[in-house]
N, C-alpha and C. Protein backbone atom coordinates (compact mmCIF):
# COMPACT_ATOMS: atom_id res chain seq x y z
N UNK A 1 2.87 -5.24 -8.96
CA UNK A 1 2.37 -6.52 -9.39
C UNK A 1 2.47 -7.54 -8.23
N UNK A 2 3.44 -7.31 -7.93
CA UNK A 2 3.86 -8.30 -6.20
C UNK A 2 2.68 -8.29 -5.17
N UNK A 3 2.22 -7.13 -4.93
CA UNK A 3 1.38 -6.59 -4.20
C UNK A 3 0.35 -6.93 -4.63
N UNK A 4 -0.10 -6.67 -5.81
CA UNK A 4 -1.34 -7.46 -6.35
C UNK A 4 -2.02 -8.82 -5.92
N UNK A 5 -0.99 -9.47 -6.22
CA UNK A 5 -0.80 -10.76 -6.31
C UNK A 5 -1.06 -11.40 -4.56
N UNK A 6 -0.24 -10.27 -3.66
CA UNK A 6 -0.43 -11.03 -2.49
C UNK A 6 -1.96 -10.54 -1.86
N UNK A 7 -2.56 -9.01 -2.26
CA UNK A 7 -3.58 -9.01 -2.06
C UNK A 7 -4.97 -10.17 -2.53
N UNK A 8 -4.56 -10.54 -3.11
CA UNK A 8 -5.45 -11.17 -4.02
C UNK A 8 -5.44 -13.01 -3.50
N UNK A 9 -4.33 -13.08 -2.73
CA UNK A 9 -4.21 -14.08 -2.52
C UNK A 9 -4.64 -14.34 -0.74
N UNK A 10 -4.95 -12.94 -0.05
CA UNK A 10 -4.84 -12.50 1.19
C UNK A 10 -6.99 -12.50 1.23
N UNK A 11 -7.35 -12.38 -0.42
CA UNK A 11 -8.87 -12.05 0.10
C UNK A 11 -9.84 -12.65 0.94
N UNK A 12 -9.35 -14.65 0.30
CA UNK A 12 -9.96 -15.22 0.91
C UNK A 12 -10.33 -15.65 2.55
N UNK A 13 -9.02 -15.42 3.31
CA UNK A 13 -8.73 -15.03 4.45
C UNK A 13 -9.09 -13.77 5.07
N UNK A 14 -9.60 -12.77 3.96
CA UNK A 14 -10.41 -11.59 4.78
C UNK A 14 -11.86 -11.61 4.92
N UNK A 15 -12.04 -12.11 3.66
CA UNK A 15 -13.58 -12.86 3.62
C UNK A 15 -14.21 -13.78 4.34
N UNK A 16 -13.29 -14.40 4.75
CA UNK A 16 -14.08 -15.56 5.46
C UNK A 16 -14.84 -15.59 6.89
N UNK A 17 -15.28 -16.39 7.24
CA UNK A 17 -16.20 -15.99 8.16
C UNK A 17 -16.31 -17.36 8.96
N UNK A 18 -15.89 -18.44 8.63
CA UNK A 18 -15.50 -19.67 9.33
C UNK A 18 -14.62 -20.12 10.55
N UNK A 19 -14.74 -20.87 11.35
CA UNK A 19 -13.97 -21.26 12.17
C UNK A 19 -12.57 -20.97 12.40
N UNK A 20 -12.51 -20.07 13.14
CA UNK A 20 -10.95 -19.21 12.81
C UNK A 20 -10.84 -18.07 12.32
N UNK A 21 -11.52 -17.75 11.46
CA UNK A 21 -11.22 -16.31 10.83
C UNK A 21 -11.33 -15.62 12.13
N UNK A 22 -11.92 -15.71 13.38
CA UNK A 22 -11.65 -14.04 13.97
C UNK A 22 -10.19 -13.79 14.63
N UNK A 23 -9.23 -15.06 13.96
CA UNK A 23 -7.77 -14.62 14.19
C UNK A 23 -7.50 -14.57 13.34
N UNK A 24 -7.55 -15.28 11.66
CA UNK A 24 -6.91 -14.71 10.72
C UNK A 24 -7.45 -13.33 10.10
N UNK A 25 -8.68 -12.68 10.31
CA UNK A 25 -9.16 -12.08 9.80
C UNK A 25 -8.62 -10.89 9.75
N UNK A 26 -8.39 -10.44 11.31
CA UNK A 26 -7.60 -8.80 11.43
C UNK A 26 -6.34 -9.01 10.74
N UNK A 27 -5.38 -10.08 10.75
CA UNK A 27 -4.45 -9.83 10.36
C UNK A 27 -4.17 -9.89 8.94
N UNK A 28 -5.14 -10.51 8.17
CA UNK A 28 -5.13 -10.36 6.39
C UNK A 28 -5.96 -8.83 6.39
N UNK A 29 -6.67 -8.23 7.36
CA UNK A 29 -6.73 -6.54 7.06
C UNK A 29 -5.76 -5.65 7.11
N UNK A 30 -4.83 -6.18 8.26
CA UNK A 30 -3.48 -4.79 8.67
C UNK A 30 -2.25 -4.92 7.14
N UNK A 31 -2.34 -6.68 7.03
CA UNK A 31 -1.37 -7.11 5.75
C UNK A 31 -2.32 -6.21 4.44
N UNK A 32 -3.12 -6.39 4.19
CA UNK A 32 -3.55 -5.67 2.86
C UNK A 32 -3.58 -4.36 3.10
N UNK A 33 -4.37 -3.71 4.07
CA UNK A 33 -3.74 -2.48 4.28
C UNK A 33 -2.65 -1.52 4.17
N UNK A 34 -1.92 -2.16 4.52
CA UNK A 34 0.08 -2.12 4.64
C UNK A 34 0.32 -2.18 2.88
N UNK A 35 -0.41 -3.37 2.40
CA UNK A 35 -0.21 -3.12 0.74
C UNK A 35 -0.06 -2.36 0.00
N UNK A 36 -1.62 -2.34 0.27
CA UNK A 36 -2.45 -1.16 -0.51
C UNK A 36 -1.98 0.66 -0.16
N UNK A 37 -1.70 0.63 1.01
CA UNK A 37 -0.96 2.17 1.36
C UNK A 37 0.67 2.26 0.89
N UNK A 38 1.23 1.17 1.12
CA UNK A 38 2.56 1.42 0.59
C UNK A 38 2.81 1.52 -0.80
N UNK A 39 1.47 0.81 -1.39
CA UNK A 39 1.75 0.64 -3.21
C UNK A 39 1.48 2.00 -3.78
N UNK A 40 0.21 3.08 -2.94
CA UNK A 40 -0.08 4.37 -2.99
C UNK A 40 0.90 5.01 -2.82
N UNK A 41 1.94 4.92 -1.66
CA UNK A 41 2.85 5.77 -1.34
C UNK A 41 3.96 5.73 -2.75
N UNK A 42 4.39 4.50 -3.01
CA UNK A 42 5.52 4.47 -3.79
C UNK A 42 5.03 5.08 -4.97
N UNK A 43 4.05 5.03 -5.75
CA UNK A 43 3.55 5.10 -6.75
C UNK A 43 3.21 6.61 -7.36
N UNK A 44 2.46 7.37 -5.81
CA UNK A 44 1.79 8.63 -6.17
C UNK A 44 2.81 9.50 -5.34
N UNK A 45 2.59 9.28 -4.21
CA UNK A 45 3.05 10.27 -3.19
C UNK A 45 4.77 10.48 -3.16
N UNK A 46 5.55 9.31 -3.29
CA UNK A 46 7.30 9.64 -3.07
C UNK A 46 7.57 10.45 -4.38
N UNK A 47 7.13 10.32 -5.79
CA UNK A 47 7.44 10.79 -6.86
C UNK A 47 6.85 12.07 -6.83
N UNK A 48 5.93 12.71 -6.05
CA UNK A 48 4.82 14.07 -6.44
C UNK A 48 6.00 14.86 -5.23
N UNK A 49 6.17 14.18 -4.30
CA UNK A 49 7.21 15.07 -3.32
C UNK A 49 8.70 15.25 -3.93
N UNK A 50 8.82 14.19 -4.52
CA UNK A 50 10.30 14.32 -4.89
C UNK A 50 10.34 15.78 -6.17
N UNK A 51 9.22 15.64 -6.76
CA UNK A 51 9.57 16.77 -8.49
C UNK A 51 8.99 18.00 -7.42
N UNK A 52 8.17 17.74 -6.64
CA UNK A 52 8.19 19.40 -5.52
C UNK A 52 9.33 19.99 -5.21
N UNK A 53 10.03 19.18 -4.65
CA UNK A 53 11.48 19.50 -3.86
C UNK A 53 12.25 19.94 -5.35
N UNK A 54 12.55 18.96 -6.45
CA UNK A 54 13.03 19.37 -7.81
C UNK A 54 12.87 20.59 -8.07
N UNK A 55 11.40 20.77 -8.06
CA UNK A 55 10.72 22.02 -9.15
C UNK A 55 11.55 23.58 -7.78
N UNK A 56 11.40 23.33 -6.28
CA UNK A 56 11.74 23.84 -5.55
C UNK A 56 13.62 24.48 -5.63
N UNK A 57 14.02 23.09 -5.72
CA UNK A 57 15.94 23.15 -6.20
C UNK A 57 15.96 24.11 -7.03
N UNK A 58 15.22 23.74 -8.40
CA UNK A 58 15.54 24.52 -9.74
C UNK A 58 15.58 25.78 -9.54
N UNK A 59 14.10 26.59 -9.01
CA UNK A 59 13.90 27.70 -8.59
C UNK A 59 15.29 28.50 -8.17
N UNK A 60 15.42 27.74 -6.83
CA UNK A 60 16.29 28.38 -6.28
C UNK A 60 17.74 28.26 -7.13
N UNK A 61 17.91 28.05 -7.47
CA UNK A 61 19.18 27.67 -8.54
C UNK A 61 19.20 29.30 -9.66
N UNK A 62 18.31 29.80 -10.06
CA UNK A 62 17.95 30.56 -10.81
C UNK A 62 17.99 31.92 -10.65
């Protein structure tokens, strides 16, 4: 939700196209970027590796 919120608040500064944006511009892309991949990571990817390694433990346990 945090992330949301700062993306969303980061658009207008990626959008823009006015006096200045070609310094704010890259850097509201690398910041949403950074968002948007870390919110993927926490969300999909740390939990799908972690029950791998689990499902992996159990196995071997057996």
């Amino acid at each position: 939700m945090t992330a949301s919120i700062a993306i969303f608040s980061l658009l207008p500064m990626l959008l823009s196209s006015e006096t200045g944006s070609e310094i704010q511009k890259p850097l509201a892309t690398v910041v949403v970027g950074g968002l948007i991949t870390s919110t993927l990571l926490t969300l999909l990817i740390i939990p799908s590796v972690y029950g791998w390694f689990e499902k992996r433990k159990v196995e071997k346990a057996m």
